[in-house]
C-alpha atoms as a PDB file:
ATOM      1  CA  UNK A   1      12.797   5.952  -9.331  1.00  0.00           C
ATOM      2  CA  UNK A   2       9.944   5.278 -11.875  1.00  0.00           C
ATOM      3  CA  UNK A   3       7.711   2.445 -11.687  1.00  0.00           C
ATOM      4  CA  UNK A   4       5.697   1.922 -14.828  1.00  0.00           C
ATOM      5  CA  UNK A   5       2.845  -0.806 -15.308  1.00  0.00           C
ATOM      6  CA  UNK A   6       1.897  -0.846 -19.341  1.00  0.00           C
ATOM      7  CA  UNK A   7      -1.548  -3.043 -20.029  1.00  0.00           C
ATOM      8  CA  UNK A   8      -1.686  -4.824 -16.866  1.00  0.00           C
ATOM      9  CA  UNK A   9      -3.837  -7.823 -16.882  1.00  0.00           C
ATOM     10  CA  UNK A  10      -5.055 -10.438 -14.608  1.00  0.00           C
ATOM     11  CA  UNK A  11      -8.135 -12.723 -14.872  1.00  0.00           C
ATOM     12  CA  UNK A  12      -9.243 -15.697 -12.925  1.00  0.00           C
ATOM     13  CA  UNK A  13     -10.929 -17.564 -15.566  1.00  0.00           C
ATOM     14  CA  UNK A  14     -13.729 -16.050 -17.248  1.00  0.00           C
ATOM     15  CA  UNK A  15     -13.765 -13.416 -14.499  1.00  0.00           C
ATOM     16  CA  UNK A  16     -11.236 -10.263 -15.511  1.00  0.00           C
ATOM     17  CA  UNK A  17      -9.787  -8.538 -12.048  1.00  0.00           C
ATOM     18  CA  UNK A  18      -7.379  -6.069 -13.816  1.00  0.00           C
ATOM     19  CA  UNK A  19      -7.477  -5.033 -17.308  1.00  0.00           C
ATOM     20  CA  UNK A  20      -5.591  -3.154 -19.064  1.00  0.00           C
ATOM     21  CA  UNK A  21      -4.369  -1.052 -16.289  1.00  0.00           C
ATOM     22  CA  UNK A  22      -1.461   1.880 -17.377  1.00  0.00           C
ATOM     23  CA  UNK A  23       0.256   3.902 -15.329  1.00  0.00           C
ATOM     24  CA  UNK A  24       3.227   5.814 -14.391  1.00  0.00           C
ATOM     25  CA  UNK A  25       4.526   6.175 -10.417  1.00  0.00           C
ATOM     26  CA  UNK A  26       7.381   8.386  -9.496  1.00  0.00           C
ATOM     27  CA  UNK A  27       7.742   9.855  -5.631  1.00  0.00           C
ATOM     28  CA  UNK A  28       4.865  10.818  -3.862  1.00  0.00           C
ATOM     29  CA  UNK A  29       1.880   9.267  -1.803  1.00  0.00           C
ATOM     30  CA  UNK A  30      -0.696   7.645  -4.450  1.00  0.00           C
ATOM     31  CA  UNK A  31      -4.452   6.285  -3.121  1.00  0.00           C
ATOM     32  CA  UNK A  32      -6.536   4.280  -4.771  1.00  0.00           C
ATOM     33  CA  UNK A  33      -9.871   4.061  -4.215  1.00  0.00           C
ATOM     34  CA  UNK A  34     -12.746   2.404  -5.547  1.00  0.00           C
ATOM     35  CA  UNK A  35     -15.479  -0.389  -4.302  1.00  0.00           C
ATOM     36  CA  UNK A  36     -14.824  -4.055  -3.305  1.00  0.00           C
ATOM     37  CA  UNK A  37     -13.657  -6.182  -6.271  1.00  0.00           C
ATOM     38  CA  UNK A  38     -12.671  -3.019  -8.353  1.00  0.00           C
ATOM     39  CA  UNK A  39      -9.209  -4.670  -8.247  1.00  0.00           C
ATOM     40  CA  UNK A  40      -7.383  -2.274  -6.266  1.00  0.00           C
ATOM     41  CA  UNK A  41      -5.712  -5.751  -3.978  1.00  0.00           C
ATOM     42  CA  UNK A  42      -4.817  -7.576  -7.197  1.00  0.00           C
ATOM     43  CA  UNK A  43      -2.904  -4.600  -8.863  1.00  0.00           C
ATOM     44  CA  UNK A  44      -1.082  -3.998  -5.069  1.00  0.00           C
ATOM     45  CA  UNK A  45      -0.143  -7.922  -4.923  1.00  0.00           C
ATOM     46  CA  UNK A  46       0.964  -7.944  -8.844  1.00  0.00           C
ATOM     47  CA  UNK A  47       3.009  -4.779  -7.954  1.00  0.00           C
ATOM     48  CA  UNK A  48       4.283  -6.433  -4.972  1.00  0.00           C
ATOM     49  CA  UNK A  49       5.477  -9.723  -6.811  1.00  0.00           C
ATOM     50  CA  UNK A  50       2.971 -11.689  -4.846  1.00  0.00           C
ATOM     51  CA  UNK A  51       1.043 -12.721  -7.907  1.00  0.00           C
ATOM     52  CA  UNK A  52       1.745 -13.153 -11.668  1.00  0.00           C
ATOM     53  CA  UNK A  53      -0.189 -10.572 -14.136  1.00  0.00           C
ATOM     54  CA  UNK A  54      -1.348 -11.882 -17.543  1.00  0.00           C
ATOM     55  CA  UNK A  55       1.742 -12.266 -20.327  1.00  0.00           C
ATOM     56  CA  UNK A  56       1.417  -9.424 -22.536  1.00  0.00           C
ATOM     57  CA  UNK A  57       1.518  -7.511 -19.209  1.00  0.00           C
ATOM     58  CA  UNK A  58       4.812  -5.036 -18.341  1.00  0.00           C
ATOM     59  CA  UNK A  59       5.833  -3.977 -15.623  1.00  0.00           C
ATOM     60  CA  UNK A  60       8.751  -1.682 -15.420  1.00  0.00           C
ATOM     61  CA  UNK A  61      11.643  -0.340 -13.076  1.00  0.00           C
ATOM     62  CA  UNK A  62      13.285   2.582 -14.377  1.00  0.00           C
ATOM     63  CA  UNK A  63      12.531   1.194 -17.837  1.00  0.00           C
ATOM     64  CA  UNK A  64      13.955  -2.107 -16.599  1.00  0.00           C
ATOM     65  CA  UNK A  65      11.273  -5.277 -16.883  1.00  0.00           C
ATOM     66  CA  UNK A  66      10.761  -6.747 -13.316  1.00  0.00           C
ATOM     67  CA  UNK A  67      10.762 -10.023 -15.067  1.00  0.00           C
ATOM     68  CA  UNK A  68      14.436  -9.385 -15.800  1.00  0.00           C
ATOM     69  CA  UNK A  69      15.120  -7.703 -12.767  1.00  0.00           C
ATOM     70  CA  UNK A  70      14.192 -10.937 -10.296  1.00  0.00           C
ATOM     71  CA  UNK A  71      14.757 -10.175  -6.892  1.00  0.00           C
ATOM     72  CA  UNK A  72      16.468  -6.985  -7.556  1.00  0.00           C
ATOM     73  CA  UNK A  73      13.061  -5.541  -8.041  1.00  0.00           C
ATOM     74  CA  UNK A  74      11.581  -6.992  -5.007  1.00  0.00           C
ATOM     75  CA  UNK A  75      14.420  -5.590  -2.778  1.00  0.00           C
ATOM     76  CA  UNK A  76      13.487  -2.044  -3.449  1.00  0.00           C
ATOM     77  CA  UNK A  77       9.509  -3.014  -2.474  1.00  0.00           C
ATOM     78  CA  UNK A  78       7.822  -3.052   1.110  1.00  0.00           C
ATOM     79  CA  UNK A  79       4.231  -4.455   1.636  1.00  0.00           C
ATOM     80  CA  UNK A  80       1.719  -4.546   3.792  1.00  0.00           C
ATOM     81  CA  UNK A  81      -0.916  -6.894   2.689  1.00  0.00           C
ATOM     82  CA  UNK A  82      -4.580  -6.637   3.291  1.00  0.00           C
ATOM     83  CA  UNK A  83      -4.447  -9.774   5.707  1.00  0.00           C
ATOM     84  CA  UNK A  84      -2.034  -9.949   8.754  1.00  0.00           C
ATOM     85  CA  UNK A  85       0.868 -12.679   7.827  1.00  0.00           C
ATOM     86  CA  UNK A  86       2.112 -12.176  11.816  1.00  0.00           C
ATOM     87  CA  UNK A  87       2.790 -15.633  13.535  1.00  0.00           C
ATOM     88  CA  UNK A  88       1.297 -15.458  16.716  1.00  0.00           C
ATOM     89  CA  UNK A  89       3.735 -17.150  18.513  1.00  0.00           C
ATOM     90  CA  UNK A  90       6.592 -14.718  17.717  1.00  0.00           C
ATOM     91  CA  UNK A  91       7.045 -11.652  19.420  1.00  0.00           C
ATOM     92  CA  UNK A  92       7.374  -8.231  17.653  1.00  0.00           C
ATOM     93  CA  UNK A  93      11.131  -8.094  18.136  1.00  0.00           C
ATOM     94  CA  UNK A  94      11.441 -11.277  16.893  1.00  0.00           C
ATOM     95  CA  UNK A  95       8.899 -11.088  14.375  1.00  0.00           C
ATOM     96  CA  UNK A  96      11.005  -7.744  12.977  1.00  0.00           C
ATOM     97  CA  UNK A  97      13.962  -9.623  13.159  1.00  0.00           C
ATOM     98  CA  UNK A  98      12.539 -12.670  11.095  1.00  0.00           C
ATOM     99  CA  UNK A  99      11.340 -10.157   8.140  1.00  0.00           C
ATOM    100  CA  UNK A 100      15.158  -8.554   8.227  1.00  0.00           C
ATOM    101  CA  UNK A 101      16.633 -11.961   7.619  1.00  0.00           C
ATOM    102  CA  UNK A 102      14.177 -12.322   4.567  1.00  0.00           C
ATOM    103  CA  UNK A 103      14.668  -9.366   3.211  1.00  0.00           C
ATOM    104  CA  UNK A 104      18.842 -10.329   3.182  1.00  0.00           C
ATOM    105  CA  UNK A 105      19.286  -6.776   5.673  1.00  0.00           C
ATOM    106  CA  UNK A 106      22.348  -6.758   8.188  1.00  0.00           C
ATOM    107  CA  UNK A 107      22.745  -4.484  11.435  1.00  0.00           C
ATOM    108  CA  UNK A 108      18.963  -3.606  12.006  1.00  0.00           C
ATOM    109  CA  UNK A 109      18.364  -3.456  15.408  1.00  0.00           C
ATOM    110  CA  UNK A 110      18.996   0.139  15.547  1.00  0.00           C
ATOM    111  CA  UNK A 111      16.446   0.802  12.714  1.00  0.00           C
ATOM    112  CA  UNK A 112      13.973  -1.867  14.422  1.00  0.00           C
ATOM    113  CA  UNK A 113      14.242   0.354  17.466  1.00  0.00           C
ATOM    114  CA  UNK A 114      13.333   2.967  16.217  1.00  0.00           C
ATOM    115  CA  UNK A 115      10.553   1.522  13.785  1.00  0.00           C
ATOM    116  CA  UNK A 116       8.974   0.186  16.782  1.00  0.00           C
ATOM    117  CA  UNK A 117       9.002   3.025  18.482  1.00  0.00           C
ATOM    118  CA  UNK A 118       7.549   5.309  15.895  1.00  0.00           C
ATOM    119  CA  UNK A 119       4.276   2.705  15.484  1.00  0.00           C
ATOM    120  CA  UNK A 120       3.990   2.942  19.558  1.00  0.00           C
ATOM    121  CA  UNK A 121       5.013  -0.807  20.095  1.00  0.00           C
ATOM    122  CA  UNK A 122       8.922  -0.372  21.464  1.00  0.00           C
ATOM    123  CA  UNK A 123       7.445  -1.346  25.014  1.00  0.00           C
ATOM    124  CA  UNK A 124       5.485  -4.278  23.804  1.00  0.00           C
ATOM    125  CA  UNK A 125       8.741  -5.668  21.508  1.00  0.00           C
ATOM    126  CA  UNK A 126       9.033  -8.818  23.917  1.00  0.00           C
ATOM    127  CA  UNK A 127       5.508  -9.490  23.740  1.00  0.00           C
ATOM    128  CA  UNK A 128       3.727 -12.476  21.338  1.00  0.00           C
ATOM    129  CA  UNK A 129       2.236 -11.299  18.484  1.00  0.00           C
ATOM    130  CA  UNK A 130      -1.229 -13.752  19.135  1.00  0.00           C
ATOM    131  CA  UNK A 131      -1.722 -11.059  21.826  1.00  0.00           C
ATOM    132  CA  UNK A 132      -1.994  -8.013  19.931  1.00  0.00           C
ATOM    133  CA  UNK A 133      -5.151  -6.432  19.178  1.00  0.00           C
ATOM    134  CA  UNK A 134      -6.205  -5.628  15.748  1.00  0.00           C
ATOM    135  CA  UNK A 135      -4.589  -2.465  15.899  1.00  0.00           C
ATOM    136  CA  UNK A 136      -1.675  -3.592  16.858  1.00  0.00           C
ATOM    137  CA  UNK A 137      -1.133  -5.951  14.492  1.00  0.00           C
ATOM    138  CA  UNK A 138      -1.189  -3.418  11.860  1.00  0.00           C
ATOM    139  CA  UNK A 139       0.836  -1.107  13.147  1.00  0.00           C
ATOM    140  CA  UNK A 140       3.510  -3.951  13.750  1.00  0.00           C
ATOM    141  CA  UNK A 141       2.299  -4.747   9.985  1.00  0.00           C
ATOM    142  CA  UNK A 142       3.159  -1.405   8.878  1.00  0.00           C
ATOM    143  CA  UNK A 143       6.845  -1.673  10.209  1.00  0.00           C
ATOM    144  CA  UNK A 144       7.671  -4.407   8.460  1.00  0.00           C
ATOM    145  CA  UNK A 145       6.883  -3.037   5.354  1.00  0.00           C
ATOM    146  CA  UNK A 146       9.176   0.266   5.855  1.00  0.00           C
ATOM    147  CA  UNK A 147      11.441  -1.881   7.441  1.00  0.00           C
ATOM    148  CA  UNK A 148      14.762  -1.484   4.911  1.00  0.00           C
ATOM    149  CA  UNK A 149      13.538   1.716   3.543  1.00  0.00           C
ATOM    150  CA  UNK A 150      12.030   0.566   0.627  1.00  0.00           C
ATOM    151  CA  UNK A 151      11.835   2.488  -2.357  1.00  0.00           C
ATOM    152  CA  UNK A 152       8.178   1.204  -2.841  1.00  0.00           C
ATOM    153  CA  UNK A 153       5.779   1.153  -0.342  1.00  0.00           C
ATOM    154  CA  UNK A 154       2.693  -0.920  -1.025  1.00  0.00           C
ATOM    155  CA  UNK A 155      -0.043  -0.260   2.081  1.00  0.00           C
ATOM    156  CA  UNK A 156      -3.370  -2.385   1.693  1.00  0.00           C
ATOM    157  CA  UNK A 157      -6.009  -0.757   4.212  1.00  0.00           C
ATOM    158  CA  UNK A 158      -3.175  -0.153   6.379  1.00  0.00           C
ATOM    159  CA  UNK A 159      -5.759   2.085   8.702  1.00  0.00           C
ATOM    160  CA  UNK A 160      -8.016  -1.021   9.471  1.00  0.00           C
ATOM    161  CA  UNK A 161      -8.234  -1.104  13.332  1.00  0.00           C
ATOM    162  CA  UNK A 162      -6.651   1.891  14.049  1.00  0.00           C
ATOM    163  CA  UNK A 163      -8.282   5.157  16.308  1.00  0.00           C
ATOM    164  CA  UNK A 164      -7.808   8.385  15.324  1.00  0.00           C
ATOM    165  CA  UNK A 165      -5.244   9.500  16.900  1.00  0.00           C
ATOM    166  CA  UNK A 166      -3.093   6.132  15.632  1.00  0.00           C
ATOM    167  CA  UNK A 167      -4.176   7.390  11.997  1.00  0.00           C
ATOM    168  CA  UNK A 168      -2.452  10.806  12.249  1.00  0.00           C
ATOM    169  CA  UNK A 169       0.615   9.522  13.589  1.00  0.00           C
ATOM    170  CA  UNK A 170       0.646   6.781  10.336  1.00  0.00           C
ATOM    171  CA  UNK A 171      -0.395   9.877   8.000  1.00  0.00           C
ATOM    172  CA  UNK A 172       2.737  11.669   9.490  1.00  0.00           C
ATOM    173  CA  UNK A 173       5.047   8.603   8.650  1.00  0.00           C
ATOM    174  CA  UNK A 174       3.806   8.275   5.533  1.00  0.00           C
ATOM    175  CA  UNK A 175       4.083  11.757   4.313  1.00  0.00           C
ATOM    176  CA  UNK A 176       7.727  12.059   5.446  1.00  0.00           C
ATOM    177  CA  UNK A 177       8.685   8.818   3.835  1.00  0.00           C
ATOM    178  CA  UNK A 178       6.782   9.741   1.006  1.00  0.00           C
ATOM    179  CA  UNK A 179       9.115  12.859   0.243  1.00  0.00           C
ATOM    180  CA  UNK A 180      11.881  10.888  -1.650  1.00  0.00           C
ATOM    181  CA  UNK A 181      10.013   7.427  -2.225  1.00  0.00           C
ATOM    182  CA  UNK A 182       6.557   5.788  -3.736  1.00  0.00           C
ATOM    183  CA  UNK A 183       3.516   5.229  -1.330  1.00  0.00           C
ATOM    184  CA  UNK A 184       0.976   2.995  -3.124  1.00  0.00           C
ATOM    185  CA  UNK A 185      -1.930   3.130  -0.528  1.00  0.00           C
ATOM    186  CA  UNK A 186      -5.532   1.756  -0.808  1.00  0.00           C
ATOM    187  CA  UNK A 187      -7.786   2.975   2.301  1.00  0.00           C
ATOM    188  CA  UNK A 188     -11.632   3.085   2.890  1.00  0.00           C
ATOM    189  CA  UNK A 189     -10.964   6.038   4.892  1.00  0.00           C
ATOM    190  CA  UNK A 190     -11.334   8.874   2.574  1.00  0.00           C
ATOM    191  CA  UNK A 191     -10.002  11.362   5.397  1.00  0.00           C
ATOM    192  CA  UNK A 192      -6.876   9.357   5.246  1.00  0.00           C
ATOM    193  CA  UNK A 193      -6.147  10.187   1.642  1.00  0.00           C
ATOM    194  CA  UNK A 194      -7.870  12.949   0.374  1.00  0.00           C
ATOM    195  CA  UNK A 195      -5.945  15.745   2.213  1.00  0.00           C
ATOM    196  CA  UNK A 196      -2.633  13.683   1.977  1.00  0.00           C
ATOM    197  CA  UNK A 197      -2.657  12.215  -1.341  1.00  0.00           C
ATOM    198  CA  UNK A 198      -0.449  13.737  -4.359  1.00  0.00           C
ATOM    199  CA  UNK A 199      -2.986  11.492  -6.840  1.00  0.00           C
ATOM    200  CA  UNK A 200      -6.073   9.521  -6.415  1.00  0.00           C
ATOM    201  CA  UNK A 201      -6.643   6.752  -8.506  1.00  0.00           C
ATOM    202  CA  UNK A 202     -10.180   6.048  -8.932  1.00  0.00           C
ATOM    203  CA  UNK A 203     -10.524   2.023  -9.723  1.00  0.00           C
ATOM    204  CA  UNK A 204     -13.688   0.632 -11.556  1.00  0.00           C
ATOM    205  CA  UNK A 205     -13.801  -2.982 -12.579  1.00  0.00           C
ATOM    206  CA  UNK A 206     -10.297  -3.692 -12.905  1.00  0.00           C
ATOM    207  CA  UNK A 207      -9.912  -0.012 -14.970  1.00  0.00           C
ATOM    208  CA  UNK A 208      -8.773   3.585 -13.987  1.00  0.00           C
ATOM    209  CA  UNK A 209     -12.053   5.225 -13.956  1.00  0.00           C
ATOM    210  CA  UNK A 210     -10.248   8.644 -13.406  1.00  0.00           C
ATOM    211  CA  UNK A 211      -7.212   9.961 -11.208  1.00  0.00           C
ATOM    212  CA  UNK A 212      -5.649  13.135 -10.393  1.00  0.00           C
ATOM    213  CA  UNK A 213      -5.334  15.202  -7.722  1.00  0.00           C
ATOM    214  CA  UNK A 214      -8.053  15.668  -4.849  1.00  0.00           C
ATOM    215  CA  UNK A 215      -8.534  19.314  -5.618  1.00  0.00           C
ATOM    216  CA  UNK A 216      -8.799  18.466  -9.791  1.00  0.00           C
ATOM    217  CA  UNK A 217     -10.931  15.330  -9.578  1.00  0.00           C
ATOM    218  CA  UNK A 218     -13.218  17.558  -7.852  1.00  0.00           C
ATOM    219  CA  UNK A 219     -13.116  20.324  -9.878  1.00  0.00           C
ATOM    220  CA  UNK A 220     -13.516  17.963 -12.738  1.00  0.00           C
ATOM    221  CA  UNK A 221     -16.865  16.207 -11.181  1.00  0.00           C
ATOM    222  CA  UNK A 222     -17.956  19.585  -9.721  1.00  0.00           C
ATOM    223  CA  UNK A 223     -17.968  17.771  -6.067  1.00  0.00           C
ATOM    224  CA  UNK A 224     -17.355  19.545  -2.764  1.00  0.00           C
ATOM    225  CA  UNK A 225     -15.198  16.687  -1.495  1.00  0.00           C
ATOM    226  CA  UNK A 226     -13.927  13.123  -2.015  1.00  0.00           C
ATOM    227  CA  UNK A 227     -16.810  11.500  -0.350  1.00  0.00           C
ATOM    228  CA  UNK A 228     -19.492  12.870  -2.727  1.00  0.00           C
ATOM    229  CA  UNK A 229     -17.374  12.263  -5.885  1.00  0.00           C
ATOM    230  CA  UNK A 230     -17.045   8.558  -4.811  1.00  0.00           C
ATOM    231  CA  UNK A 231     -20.901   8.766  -4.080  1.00  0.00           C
ATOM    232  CA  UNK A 232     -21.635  10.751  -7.727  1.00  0.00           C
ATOM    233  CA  UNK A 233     -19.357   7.786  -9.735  1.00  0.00           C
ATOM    234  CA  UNK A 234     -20.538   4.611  -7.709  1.00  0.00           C
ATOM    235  CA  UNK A 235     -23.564   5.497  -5.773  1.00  0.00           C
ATOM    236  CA  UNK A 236     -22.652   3.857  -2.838  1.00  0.00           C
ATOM    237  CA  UNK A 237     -21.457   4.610   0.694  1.00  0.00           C
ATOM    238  CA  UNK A 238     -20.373   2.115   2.264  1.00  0.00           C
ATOM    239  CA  UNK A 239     -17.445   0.585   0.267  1.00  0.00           C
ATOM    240  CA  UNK A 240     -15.198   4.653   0.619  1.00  0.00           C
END
């Protein structure tokens, strides 16, 4: 499955967030990276349906426009947004359960199972959500979004909150489910991406400012790893 985004545009006003972005997604895990306001949320949330790009904008499906498509398109997509959308006074089963009904799936429990189980939370499925810590809410966050086996995957800082060890086990989902589907995955946490990622897609002000793989990008740049590229194109730290 081929996801292609041709001159994608969005600006609020006088202020542009995306513009003119092009590209083409098959399978494999790709990261974007770049510093706040570069527009890597906007393009995730346009991707995702959650917002409207700028007419004159395409977005396609296997050559199919998502505008035609409706909510054909947006069954084949998973997301986990930047900000928790959990409602504290569910608990994770029943939060699971609420996201299967609006999503249109039948006969998940099996799958929520073992969903929950995988992000460490099976024993805390009876549990309110209002509860959880921060890390927990974004593992529960991140089993939502692969709940259906989308053929999409749209992760927004899903790492936010989570200690090491948490991180490998979500690199080891993702590169599994990455093997026959697309991971779209924007991360501060360059060690989350750079040895994982099949492309990195370097955002500047709404742009591509360059992409390829980890090991080209810094051949191209002449950089020893990810973290000094990103320093060498933006000069600052604290936004990897």
């Amino acid at each position: 499955m081929t996801l292609e985004l041709k001159n994608v545009s969005k600006h609020y006003k006088k202020k542009s967030a995306l513009n003119g972005f092009t590209y083409s997604f098959s399978s494999g895990i790709y990261a974007l990276l770049g510093p706040n306001g570069a527009g890597k949320s906007t393009l995730m949330n346009i991707i995702a349906g959650v917002i409207d790009a700028d007419k004159g904008s395409g977005i396609f499906l296997d050559g199919k426009s998502i505008d035609i498509l409706g909510d054909e398109y947006r069954s084949h997509i998973g997301f986990m947004p930047q900000k928790s959308a959990l409602m504290d006074s569910f608990s994770a089963l029943r939060f699971m359960k609420y996201i299967s009904g609006l999503k249109g799936l039948k006969n998940t429990d099996s799958e929520i199972g073992e969903l929950l189980r995988k992000v460490e939370l099976f024993d805390n499925r009876n549990e309110k959500c209002g509860g959880f810590s921060g890390g927990m809410k974004q593992r529960l966050m991140l089993a939502q979004a692969m709940l259906g086996s989308p053929d999409i995957l749209i992760l927004d800082e899903p790492t936010a909150g989570l200690d090491p060890r948490q991180r490998v086990i979500f690199r080891n989902m993702v590169r599994g489910y990455s093997e026959s589907k697309t991971v779209i995955v924007s991360t501060h946490i360059v060690s989350d991406i750079e040895a994982q990622a099949d492309c990195i897609i370097i955002m500047q002000s709404g742009k591509i400012a360059a992409s390829g793989s980890n090991s080209a990008l810094l051949t191209q740049y002449g950089c020893s790893e990810l973290e000094e590229l990103y320093m060498k194109l933006f000069g600052e730290k604290d936004d990897i």
